[in-house]
Structure formats: structure tokens, C-alpha cells
Protein backbone atom coordinates (compact mmCIF):
# COMPACT_ATOMS: atom_id res chain seq x y z
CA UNK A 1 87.99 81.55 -1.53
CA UNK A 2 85.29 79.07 -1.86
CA UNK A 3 84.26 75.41 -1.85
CA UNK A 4 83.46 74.20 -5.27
CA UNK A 5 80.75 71.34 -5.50
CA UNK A 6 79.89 69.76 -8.81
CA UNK A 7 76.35 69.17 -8.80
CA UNK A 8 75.28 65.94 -9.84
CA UNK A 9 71.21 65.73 -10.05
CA UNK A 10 71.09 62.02 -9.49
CA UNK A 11 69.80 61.14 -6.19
CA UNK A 12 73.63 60.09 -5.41
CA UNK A 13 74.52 64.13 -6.12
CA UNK A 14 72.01 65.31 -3.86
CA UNK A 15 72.83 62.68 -1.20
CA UNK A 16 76.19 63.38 -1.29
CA UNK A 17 75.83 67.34 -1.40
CA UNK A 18 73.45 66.44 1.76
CA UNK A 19 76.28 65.00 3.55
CA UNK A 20 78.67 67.93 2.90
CA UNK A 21 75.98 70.33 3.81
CA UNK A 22 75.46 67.99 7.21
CA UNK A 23 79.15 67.96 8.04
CA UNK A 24 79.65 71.72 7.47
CA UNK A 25 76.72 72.36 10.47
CA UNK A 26 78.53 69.95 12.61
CA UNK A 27 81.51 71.45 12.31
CA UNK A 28 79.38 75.01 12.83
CA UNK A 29 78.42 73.32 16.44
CA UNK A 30 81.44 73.93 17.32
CA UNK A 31 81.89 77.57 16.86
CA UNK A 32 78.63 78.13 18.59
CA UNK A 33 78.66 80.33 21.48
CA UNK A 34 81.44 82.93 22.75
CA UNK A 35 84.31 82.49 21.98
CA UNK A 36 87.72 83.63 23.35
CA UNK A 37 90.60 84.82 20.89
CA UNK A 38 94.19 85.52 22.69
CA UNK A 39 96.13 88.57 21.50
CA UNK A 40 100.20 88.31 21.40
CA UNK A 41 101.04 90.88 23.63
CA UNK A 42 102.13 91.61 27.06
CA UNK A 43 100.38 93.44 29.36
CA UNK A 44 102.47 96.20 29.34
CA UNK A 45 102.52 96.10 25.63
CA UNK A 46 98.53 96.78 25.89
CA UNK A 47 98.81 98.94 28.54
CA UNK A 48 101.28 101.09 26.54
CA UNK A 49 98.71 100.77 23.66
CA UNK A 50 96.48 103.51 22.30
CA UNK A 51 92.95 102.72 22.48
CA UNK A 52 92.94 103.01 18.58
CA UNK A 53 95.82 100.60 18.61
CA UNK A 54 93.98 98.46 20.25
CA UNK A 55 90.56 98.04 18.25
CA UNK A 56 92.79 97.18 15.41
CA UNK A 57 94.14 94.57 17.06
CA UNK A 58 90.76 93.32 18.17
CA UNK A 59 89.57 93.53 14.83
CA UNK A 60 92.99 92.07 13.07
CA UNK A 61 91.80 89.43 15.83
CA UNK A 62 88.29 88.78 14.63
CA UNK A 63 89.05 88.29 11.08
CA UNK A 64 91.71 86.17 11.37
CA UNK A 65 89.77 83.78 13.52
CA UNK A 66 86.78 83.91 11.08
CA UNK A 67 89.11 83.48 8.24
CA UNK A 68 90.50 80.23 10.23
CA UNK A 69 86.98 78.98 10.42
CA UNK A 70 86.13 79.57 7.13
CA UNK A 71 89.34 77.40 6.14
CA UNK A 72 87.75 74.83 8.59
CA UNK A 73 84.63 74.66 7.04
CA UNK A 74 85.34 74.32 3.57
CA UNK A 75 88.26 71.78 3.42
């Protein structure tokens, strides 16, 4: 996964690289900060949960929300 960017050396390239690069902190703005990620379960489904159970789920969490940034940045 990646954002390919053919580099054009003309002052239009590195304009136009500039603007990508400016967009992609904008859009970083917005992730800024804490965020808050809601899991799909019940409360008695995480009560019912080991505590192993549910750091995987915390961390199935936190990927996929980085992953859905990462999609969000390089459009």
C-alpha cells in the first residue's frame, strides 16, 4: 500500500508535489488529538470477555482505524 507520485523536477512537479504534501497535513489535522474507536459488542458480550479477549479486540481496533486513515490520506 502506498501513494505513488511521479516526480517531475520542473518547478510545476515540485509545486504540485507541494500541494499533495499540504493536503495530506490537512487532512492529518484532523486525526490530531484522542480519538475514540467503538467496539461491536454488548456489554455483556465484554463483560463475558477474557481480558486477553479483550486487548485483541482493542488492538484489532487500533489497526483497523489506522489502516482507515492511511486509506484517507493517500487517495
Amino acid at each position: 500500500m502506498g501513494k505513488t507520485i511521479k516526480v517531475d523536477l520542473s518547478t510545476n512537479g515540485i509545486k504540485k508535489i507541494q500541494k499533495e504534501l499540504t493536503n495530506m497535513q490537512k487532512k492529518l489535522q484532523q486525526y490530531e488529538g484522542e480519538q475514540k474507536i467503538t467496539l461491536p459488542y454488548s456489554q455483556q458480550e465484554w463483560e463475558n470477555m477474557t481480558e486477553y479477549e479483550k486487548n485483541e479486540a482493542i488492538e484489532e481496533a487500533k489497526k483497523k482505524y489506522i489502516d482507515e486513515i492511511k486509506k484517507d490520506l493517500f487517495k
